[in-house]
Each structure stands twice: as C-alpha cells, then as structure tokens.
C-alpha atoms as a PDB file:
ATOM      1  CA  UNK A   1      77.969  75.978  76.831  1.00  0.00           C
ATOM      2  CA  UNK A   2      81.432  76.038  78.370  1.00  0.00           C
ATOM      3  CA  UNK A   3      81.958  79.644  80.317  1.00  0.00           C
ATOM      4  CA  UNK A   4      84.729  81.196  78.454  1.00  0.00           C
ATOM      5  CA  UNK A   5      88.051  82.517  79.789  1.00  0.00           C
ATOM      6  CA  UNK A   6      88.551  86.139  78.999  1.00  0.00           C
ATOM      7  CA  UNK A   7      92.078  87.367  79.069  1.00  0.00           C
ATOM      8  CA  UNK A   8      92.562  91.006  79.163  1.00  0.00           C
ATOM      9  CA  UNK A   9      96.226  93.159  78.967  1.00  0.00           C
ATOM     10  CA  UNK A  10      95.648  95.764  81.880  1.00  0.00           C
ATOM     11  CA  UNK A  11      98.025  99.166  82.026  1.00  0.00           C
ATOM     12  CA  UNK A  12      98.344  99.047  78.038  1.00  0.00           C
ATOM     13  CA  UNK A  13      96.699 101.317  75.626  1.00  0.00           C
ATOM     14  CA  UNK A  14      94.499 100.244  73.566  1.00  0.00           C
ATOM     15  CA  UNK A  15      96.798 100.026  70.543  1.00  0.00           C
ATOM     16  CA  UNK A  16      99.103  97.936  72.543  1.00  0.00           C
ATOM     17  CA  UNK A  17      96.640  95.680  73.899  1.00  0.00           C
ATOM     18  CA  UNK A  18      95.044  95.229  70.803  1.00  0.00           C
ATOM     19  CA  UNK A  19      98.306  94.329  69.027  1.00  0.00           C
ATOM     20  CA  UNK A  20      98.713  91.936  72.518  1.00  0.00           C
ATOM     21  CA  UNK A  21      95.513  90.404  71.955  1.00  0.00           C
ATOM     22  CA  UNK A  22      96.725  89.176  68.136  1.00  0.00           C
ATOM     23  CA  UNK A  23      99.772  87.617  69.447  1.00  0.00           C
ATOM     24  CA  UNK A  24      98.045  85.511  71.941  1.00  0.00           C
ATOM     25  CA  UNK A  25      95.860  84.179  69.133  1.00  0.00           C
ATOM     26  CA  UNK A  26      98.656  83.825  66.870  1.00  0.00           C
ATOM     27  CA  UNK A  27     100.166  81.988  69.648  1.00  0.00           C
ATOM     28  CA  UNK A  28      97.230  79.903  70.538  1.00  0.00           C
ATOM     29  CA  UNK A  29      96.002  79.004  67.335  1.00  0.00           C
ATOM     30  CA  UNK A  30     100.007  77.161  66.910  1.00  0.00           C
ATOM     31  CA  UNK A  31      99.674  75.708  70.069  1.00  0.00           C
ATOM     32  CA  UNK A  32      96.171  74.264  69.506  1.00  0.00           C
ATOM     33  CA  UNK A  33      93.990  74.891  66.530  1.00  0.00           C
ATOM     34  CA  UNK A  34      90.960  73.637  68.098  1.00  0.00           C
ATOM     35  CA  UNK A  35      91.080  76.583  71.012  1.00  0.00           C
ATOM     36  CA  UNK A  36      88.709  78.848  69.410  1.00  0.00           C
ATOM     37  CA  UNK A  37      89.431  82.970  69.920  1.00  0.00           C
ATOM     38  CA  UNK A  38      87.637  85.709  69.607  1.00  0.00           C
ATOM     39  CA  UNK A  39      88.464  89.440  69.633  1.00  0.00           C
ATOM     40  CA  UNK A  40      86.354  91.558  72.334  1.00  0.00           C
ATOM     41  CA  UNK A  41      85.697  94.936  71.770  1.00  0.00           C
ATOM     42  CA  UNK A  42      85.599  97.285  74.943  1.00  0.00           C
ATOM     43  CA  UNK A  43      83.219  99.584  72.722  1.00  0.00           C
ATOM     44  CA  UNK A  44      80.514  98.196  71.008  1.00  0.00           C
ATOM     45  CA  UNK A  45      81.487 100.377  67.945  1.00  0.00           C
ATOM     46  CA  UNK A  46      84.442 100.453  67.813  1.00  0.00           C
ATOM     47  CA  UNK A  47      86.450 100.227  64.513  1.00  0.00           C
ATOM     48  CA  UNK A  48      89.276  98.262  66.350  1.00  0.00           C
ATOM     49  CA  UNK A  49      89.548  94.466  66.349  1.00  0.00           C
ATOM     50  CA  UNK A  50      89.421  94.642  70.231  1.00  0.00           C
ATOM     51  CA  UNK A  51      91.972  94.519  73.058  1.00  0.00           C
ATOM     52  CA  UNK A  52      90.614  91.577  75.057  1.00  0.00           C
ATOM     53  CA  UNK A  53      90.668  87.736  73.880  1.00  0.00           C
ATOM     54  CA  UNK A  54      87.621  85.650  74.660  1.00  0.00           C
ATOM     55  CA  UNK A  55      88.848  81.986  74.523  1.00  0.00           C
ATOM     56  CA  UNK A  56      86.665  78.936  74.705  1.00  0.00           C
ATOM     57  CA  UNK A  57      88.276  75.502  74.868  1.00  0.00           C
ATOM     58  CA  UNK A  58      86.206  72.947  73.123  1.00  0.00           C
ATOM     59  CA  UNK A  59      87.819  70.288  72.718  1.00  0.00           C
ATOM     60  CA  UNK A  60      91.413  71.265  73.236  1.00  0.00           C
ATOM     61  CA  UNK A  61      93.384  70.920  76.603  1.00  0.00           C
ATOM     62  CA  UNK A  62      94.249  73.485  79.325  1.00  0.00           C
ATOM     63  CA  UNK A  63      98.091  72.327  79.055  1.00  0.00           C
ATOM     64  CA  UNK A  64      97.807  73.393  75.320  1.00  0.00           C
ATOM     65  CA  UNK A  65      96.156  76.954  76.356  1.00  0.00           C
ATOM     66  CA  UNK A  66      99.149  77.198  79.071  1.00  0.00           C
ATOM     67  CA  UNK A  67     101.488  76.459  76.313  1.00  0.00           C
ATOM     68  CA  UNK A  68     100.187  79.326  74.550  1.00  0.00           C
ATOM     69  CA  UNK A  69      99.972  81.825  76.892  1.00  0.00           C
ATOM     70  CA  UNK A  70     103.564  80.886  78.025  1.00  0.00           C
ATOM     71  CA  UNK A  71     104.762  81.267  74.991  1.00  0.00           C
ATOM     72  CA  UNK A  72     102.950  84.641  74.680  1.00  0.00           C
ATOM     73  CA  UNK A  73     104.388  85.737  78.240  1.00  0.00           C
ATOM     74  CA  UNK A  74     107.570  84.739  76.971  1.00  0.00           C
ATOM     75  CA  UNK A  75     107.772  86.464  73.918  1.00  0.00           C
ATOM     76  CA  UNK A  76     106.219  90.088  75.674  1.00  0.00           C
ATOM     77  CA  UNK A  77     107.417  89.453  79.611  1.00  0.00           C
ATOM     78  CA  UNK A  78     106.817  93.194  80.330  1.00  0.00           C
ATOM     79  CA  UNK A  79     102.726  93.170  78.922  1.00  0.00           C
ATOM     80  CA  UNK A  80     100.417  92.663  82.105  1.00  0.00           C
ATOM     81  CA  UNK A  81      98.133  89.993  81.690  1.00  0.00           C
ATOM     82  CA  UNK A  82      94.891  89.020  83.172  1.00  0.00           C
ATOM     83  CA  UNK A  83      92.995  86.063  82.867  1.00  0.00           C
ATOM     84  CA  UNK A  84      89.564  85.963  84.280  1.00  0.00           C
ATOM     85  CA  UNK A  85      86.599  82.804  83.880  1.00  0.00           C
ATOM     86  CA  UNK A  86      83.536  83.305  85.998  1.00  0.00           C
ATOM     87  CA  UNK A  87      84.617  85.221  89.058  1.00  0.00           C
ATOM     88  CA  UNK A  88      87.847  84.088  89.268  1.00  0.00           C
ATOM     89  CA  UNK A  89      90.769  86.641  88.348  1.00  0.00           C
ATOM     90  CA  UNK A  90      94.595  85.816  87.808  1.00  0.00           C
ATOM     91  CA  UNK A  91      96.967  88.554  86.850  1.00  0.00           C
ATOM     92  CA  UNK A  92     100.720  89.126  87.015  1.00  0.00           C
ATOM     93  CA  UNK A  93     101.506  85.856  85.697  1.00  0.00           C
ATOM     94  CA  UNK A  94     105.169  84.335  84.866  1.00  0.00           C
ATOM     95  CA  UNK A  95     105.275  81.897  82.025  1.00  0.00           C
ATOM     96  CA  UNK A  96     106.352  79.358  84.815  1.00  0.00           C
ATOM     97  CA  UNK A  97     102.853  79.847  87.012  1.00  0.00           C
ATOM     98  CA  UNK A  98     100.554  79.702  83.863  1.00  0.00           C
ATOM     99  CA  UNK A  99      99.733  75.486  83.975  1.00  0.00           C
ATOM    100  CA  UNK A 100      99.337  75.862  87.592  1.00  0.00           C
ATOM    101  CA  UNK A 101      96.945  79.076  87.720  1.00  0.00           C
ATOM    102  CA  UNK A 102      94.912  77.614  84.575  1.00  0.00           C
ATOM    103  CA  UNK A 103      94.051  74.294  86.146  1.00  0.00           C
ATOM    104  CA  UNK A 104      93.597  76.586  89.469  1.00  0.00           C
ATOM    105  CA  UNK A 105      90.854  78.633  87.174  1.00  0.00           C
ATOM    106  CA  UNK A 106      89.791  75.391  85.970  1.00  0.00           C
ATOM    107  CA  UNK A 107      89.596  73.308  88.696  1.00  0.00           C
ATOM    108  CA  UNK A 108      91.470  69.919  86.689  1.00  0.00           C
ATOM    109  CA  UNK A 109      88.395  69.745  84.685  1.00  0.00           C
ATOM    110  CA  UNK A 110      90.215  69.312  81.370  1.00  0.00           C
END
C-alpha cells in the first residue's frame, strides 16, 4: 500500500484547523476526484471530524495534489501548513513551491 501523505495546519486551534482540513478536501476532491482523503483525529474520541488530512494518491497525479493544495494556500495564505510522508516534513509553503516540494516528498515517482 502506498504510504500516505499527512498534511497537518500547525499554530491553529483545533476549530480552525479542522475547518482547514475541509477546505483542502473540498479543494482536492475538484482538483482530482480520484485523490482519496481522510479526516484524522488527534484524539481517538473525539467528536470532531479531525484537524489533519490523510491523503493517499491512487491513481491520481502529484501535479493534481499540488493544484489542490495551491489552490488551498491561495485561498487561506496566512494558515500554516505542513505536509509530512514517511520522515520527510515540508512546512511554510507558498502556493508557488508546492509542485516542487511534492515531487521533492515524492521523489518524481508519479
């Protein structure tokens, strides 16, 4: 199974990070239905949806999950944002650096 990419919204409360996490799925589910999201809970009993998106590619692209997440960034330019897959870590992203850093995390493999 493909290790997932986990991208997290650091120095937000939980409501706002929550409300974050959404956006990015509303934002990668137009640029790519086939990226498939899931909402990560911090607590595992927690009533909340969850402020951390787990993201696993399948068969979509890593330009169409740096679409997304640009368009995400672009839309909320002050939220911090950190993407993590394995041990690798990228935060403090600009909508400009996302294709670069994602085919950084994942090494041109898609």
């Amino acid at each position: 199974m493909e290790q997932p990419v986990v991208v997290s919204f650091p120095d937000s409360s939980a409501a706002e990070a929550s409300k974050y996490a959404s956006s990015l799925q509303d934002a990668l589910r137009l640029a790519d239905p086939t990226i498939l999201t899931e909402r990560v809970r911090e607590v595992e009993d927690s009533q909340s949806f969850g402020p951390s998106l787990e993201i696993i590619l399948g068969t979509a692209s890593v330009t169409a999950l740096a679409k997304g997440i640009g368009f995400f960034i672009s839309r909320y330019g002050t939220a911090k944002i950190e993407i993590k897959r394995g041990n690798v870590v990228v935060s403090g992203l600009q909508s400009k650096d996302v294709a670069h850093s994602l085919k950084e995390i994942f090494g041109q493999e898609k």
